[in-house]
Protein backbone atom coordinates (compact mmCIF):
# COMPACT_ATOMS: atom_id res chain seq x y z
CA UNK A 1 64.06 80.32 -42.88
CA UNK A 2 61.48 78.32 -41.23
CA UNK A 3 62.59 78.71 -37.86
CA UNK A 4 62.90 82.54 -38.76
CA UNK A 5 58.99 82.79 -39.62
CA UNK A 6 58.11 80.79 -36.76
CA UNK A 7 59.81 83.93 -34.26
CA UNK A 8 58.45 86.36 -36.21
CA UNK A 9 54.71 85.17 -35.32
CA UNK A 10 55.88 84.53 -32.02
CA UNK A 11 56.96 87.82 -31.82
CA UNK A 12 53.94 89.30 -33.55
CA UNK A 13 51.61 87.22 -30.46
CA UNK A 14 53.84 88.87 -28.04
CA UNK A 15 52.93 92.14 -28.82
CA UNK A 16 49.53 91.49 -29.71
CA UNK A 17 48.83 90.71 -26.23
CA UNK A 18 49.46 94.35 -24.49
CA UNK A 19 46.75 95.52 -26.69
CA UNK A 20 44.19 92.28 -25.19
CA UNK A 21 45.71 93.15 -21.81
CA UNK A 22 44.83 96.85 -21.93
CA UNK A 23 41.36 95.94 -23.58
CA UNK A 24 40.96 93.76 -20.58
CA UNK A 25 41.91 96.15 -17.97
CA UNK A 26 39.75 98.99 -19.44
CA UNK A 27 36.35 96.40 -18.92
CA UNK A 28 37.82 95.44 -15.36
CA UNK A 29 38.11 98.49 -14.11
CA UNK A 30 34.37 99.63 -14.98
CA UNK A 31 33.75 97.10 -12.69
CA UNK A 32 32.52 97.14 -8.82
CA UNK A 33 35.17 95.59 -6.83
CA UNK A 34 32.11 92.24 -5.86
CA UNK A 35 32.24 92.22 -10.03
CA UNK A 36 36.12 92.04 -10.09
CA UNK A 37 36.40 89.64 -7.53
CA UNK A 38 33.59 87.26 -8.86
CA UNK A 39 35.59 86.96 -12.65
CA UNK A 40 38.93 86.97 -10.44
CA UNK A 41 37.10 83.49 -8.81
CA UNK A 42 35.96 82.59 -12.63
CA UNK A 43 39.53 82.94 -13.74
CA UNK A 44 40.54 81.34 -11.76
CA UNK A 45 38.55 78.61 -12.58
CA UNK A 46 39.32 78.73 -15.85
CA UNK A 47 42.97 78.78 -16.29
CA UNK A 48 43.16 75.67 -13.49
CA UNK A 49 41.15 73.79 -16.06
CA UNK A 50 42.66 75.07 -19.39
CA UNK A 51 45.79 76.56 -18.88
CA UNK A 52 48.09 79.38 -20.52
CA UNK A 53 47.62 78.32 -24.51
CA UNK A 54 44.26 80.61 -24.86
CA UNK A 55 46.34 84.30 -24.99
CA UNK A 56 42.74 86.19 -24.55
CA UNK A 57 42.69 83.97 -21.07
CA UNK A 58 46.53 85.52 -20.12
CA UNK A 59 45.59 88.75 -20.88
CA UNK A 60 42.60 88.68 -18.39
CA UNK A 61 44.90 87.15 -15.71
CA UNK A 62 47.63 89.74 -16.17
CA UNK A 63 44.82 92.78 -16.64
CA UNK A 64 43.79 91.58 -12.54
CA UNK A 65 47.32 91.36 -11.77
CA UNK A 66 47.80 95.33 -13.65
CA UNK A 67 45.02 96.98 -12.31
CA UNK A 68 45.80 95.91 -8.94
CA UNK A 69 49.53 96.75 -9.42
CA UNK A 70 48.46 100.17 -11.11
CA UNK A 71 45.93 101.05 -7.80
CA UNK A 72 48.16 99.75 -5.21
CA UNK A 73 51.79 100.72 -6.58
CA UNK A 74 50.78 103.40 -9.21
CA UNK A 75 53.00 101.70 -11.28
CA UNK A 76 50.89 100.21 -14.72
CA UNK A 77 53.08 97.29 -16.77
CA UNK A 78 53.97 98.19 -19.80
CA UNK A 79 54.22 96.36 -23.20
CA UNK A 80 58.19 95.04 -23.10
CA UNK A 81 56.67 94.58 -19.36
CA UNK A 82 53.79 92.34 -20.70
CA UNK A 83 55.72 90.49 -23.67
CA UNK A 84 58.62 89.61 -21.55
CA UNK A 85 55.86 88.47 -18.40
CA UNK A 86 54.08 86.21 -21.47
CA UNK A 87 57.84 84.39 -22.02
CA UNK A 88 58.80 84.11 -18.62
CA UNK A 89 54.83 82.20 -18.51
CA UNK A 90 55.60 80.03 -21.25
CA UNK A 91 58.93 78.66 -19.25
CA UNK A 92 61.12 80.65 -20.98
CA UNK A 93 63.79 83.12 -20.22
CA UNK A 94 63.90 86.94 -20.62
CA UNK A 95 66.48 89.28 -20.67
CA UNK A 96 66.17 92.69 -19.55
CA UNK A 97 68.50 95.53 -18.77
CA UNK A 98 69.11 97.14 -15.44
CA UNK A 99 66.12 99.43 -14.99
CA UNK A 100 63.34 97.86 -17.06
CA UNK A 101 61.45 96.70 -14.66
CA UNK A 102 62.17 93.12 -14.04
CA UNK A 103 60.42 92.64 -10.81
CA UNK A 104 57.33 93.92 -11.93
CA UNK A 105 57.54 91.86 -15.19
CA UNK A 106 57.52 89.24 -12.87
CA UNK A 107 54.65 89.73 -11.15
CA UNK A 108 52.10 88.87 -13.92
CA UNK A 109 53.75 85.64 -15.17
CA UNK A 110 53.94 84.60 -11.31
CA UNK A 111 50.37 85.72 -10.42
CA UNK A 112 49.09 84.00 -13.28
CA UNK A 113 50.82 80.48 -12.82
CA UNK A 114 49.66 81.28 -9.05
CA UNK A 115 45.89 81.89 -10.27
CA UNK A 116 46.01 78.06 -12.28
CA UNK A 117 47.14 76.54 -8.97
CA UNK A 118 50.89 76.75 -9.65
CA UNK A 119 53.40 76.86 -6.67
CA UNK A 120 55.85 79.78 -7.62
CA UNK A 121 59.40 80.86 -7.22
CA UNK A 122 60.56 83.76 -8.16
CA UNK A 123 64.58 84.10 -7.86
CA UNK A 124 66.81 87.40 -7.03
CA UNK A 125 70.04 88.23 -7.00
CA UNK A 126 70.37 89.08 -3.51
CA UNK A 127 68.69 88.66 0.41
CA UNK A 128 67.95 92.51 -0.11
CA UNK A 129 65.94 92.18 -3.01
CA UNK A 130 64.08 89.51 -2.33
CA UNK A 131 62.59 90.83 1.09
CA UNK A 132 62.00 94.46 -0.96
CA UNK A 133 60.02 92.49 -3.67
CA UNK A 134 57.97 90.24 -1.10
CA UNK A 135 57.35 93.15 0.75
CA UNK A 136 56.73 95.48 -2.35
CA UNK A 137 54.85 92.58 -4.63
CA UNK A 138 53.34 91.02 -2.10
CA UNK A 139 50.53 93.76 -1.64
CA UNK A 140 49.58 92.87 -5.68
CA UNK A 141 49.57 89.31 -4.95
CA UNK A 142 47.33 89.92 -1.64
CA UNK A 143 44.90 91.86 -3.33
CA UNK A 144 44.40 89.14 -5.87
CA UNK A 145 43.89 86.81 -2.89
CA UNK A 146 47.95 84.95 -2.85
CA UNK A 147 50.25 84.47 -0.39
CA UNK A 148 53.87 85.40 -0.45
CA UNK A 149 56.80 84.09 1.54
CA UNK A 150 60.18 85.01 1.28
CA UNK A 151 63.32 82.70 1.44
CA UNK A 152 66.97 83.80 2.91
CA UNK A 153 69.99 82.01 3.98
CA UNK A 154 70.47 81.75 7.59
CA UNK A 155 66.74 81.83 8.12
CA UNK A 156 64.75 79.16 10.87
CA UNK A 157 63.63 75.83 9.06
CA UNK A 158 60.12 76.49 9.67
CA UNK A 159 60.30 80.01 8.75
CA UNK A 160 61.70 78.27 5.86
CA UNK A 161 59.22 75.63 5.45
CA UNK A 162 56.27 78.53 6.05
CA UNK A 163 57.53 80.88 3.12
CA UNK A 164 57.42 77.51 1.09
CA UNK A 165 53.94 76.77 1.45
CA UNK A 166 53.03 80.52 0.02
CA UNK A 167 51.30 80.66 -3.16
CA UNK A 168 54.37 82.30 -4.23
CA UNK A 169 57.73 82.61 -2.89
């Protein structure tokens, strides 16, 4: 029963956080873009020195990484979007079904570990998704100031060894 309750509140924090995240976004994008940039340099900052544990912290990181998706994409992250993001941050694993909108779950947990200094990889299925997501992604993670590389069989060494030293791969 223990372990039960213990999911439950989990859970219950999960979905808590799209309502911090959309709180957050709403203040971000009142912003000028010299505003949004400065906090972006204070976050940072911040989650370098204290990590993921503070969830008002991760939904500030993953409000940059929605507004920016949101302008650049038109495409906004929504809340199985954000809870499943939040587990795949806590190094956990999330399931989702063909058409949910894995690769832009993954965005915000990878931006985020990116933001506290984290190397990244995010893994695909396929060569053909991977260079669509770099491509696609990348233009989030640029706009938040990250590099992407992209990894394939076949591919040069240092091409190889290049895409490796990206903020996220």
């Amino acid at each position: 029963m223990r372990g039960r309750a213990r999911l439950r509140l989990r859970g219950g924090r999960r979905a808590a956080l799209a309502g911090l995240v959309e709180e957050a976004e709403a203040r971000l994008a009142q912003l000028s873009p010299a505003e949004r940039q400065a906090e972006l340099g204070e976050l940072k900052r911040t989650l370098r020195r204290d990590g993921f544990d503070d969830d008002r912290l991760v939904a500030r990181a993953f409000a940059q990484v929605r507004l920016a998706s949101r302008r650049l994409l038109g495409k906004a992250h929504f809340g199985t979007q954000i809870e499943g993001a939040y587990v795949l941050l806590h190094g956990n694993i999330a399931e989702m079904n063909t058409g949910e909108g894995k690769s832009l779950t993954a965005t915000l947990a990878a931006a985020t570990a990116a933001l506290a200094g984290m190397r990244v990889h995010v893994v695909t299925v396929n060569d053909y998704l991977a260079e669509r997501d770099s491509e696609w992604m990348g233009k989030v993670y640029a706009q938040l100031g990250m590099t992407t590389g992209v990894v394939y069989p076949h591919q040069p060494d240092a091409e190889k060894m290049a895409a490796y030293r990206a903020d996220i791969t």
